[in-house]
C-alpha atoms as a PDB file:
ATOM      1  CA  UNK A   1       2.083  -7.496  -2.802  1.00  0.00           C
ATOM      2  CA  UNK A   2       2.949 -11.444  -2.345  1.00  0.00           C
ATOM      3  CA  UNK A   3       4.207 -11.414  -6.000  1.00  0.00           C
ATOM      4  CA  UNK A   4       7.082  -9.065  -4.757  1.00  0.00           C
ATOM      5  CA  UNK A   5       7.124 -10.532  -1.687  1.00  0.00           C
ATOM      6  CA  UNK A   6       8.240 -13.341  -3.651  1.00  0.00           C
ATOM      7  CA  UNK A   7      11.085 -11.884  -5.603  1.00  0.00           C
ATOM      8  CA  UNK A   8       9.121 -11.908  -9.274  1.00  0.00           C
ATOM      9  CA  UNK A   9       9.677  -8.168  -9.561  1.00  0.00           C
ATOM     10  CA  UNK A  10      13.200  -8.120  -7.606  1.00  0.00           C
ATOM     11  CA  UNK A  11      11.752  -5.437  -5.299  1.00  0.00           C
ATOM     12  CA  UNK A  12      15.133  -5.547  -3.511  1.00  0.00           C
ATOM     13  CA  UNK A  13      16.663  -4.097  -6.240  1.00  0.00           C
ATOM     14  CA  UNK A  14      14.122  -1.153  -6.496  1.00  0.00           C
ATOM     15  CA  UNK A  15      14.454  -0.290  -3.321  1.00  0.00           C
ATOM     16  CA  UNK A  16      17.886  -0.386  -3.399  1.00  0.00           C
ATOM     17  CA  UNK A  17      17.812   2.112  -6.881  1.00  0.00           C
ATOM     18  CA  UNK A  18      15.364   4.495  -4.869  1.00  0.00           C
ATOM     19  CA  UNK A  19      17.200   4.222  -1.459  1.00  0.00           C
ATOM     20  CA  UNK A  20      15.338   2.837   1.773  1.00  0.00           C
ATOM     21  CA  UNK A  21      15.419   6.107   3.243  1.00  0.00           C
ATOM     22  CA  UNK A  22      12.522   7.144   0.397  1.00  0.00           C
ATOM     23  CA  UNK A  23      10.238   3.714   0.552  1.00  0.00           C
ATOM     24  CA  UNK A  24       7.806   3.478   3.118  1.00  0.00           C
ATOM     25  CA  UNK A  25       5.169   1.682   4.444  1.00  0.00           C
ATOM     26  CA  UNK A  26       1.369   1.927   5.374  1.00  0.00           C
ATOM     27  CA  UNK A  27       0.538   0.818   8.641  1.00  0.00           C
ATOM     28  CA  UNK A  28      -2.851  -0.726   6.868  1.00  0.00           C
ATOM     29  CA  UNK A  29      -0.186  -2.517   4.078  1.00  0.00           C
ATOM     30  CA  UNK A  30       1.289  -4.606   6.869  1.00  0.00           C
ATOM     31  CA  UNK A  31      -1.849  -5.881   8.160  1.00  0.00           C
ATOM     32  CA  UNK A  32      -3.051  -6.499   4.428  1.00  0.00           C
ATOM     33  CA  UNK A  33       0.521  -8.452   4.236  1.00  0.00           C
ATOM     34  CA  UNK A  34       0.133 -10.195   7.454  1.00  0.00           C
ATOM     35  CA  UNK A  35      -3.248 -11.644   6.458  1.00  0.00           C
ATOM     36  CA  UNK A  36      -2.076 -12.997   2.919  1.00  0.00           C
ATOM     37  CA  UNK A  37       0.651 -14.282   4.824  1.00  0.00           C
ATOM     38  CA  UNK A  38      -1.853 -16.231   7.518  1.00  0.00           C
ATOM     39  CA  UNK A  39      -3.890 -17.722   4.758  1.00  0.00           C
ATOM     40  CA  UNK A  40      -0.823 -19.093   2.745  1.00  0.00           C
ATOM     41  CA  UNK A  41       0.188 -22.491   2.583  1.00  0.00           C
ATOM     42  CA  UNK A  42       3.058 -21.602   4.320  1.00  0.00           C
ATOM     43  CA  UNK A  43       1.761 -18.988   7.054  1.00  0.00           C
ATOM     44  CA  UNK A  44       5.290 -19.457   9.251  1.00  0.00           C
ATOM     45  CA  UNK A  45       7.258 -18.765   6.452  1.00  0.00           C
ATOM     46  CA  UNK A  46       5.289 -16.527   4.778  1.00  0.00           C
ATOM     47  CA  UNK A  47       5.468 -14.224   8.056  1.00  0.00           C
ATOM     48  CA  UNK A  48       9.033 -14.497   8.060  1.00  0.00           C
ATOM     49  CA  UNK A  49       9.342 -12.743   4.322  1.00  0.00           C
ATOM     50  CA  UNK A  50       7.030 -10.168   5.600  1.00  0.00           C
ATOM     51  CA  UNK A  51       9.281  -9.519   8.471  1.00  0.00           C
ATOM     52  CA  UNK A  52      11.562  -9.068   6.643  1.00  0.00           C
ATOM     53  CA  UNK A  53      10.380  -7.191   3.980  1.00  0.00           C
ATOM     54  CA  UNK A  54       9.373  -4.751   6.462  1.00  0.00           C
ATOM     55  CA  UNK A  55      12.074  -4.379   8.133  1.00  0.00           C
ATOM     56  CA  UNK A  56      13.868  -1.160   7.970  1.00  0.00           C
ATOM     57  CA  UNK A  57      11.362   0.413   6.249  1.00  0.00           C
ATOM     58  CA  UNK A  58       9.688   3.659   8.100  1.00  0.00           C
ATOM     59  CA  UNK A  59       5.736   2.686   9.004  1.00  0.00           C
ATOM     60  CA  UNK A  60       3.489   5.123   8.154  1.00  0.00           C
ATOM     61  CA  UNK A  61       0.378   5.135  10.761  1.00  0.00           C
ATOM     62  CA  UNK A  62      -3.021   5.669   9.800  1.00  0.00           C
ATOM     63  CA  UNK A  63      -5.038   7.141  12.490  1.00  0.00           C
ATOM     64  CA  UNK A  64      -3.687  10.640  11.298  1.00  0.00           C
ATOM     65  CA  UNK A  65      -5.816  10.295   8.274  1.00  0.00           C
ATOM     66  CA  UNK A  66      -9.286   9.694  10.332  1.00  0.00           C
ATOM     67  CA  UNK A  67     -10.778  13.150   9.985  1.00  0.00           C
ATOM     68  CA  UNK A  68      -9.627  13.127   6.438  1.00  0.00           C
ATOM     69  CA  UNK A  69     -11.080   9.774   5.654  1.00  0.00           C
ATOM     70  CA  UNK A  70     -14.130  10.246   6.903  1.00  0.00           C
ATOM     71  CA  UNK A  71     -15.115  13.527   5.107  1.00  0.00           C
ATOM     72  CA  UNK A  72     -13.569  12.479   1.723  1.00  0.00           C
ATOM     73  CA  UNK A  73     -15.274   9.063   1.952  1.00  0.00           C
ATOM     74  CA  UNK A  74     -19.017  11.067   2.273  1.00  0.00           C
ATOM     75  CA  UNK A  75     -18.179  13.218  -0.453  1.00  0.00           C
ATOM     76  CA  UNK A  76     -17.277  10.056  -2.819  1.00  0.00           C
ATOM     77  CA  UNK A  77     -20.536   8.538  -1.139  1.00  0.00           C
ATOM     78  CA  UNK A  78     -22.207  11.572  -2.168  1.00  0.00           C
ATOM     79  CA  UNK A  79     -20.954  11.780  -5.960  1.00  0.00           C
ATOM     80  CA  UNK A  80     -21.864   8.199  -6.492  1.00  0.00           C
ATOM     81  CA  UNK A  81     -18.284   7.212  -6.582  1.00  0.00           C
ATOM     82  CA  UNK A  82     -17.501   3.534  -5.619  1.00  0.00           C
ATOM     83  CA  UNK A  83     -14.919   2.509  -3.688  1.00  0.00           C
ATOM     84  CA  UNK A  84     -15.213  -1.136  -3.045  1.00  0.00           C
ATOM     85  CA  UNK A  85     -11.866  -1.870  -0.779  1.00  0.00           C
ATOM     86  CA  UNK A  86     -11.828  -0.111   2.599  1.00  0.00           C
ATOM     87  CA  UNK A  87      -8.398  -0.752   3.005  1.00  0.00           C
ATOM     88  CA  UNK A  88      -7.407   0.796  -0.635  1.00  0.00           C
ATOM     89  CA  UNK A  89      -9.591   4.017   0.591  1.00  0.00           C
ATOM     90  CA  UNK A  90      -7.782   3.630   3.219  1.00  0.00           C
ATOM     91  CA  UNK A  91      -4.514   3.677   1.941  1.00  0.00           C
ATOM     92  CA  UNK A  92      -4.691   5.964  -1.090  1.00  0.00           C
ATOM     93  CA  UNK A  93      -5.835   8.873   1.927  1.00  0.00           C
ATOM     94  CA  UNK A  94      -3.000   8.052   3.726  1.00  0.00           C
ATOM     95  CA  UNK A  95      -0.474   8.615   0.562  1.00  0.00           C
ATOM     96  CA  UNK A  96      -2.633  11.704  -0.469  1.00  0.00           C
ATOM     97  CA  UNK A  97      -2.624  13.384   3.422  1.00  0.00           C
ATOM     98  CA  UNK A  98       1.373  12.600   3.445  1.00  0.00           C
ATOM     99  CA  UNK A  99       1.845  13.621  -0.498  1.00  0.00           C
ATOM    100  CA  UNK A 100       3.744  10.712  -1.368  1.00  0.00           C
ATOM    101  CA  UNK A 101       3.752   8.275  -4.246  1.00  0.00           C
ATOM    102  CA  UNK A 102       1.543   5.345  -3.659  1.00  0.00           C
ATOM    103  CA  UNK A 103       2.997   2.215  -5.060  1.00  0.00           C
ATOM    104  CA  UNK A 104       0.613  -0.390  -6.345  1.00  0.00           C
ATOM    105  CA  UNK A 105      -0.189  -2.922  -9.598  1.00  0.00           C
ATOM    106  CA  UNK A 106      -3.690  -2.208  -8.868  1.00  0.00           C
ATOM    107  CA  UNK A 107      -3.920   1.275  -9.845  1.00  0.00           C
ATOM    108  CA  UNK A 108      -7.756   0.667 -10.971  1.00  0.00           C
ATOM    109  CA  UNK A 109      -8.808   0.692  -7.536  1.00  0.00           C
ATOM    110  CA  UNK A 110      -7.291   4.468  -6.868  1.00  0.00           C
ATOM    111  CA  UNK A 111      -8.812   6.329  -9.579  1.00  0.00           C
ATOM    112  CA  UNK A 112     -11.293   8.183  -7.925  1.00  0.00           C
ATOM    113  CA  UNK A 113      -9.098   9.296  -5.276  1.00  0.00           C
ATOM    114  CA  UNK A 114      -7.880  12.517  -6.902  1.00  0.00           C
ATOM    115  CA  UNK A 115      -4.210  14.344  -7.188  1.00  0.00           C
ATOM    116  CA  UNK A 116      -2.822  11.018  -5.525  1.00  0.00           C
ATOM    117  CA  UNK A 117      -0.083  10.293  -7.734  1.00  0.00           C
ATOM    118  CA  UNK A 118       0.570   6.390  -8.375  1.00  0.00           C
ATOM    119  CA  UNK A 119       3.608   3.896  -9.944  1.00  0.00           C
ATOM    120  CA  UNK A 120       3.205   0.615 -10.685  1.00  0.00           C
ATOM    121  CA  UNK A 121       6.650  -1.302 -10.725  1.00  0.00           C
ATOM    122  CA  UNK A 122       5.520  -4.395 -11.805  1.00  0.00           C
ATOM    123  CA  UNK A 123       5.587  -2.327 -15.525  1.00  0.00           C
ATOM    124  CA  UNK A 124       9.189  -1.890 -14.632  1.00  0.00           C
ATOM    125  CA  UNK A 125      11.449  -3.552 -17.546  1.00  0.00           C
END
């Protein structure tokens, strides 16, 4: 997320092609942002461009997702299926329980979340 954070993939104009009214947030995403932004070199103004980045855009709360979670991360405990980022299990339930697309240049890390649909706009041209 810092490389659109800092303009490489013009996220601004993305957004502004899908409309702000259709991008959202995951609670979880902020904190992942807030915590690159606290180890930067830069943390003040690296808070600032996550401000603003996420300002304006709807925050999606986890803790509707708990029950969900939980039983979907036995059953890929169960199968033998890895998930090695809490937050990305995390956040690929959250897109799945509120069927929307999950945006992310780490699509690798999703895969064994099924039906949760995925873009990465970093392969934008």
């Amino acid at each position: 997320m810092c490389v659109f954070l800092r303009g490489k993939l013009h996220l601004d104009e993305i957004i502004k092609e899908k409309g702000l009214e259709n991008c959202f947030i995951f609670e979880i995403t902020v904190f992942e942002l807030k915590y690159g932004a606290e180890k930067s070199d830069d943390p003040k103004k690296s808070h600032r461009a996550v401000d603003k980045f996420v300002n304006g855009l709807t925050i999606i709360p986890i803790f509707g997702i708990v029950d969900q979670y939980a039983k979907n991360k036995v059953l890929l405990r169960k199968n033998g299926t890895p998930m090695h980022d809490e937050f990305d299990l995390i956040i690929g339930f959250t897109a799945l329980a509120n069927e929307m697309i999950l945006v992310t240049d780490n699509s690798k890390d999703f895969r064994y979340l099924e039906n949760l649909k995925l873009e990465n706009w970093s392969e934008r041209k």
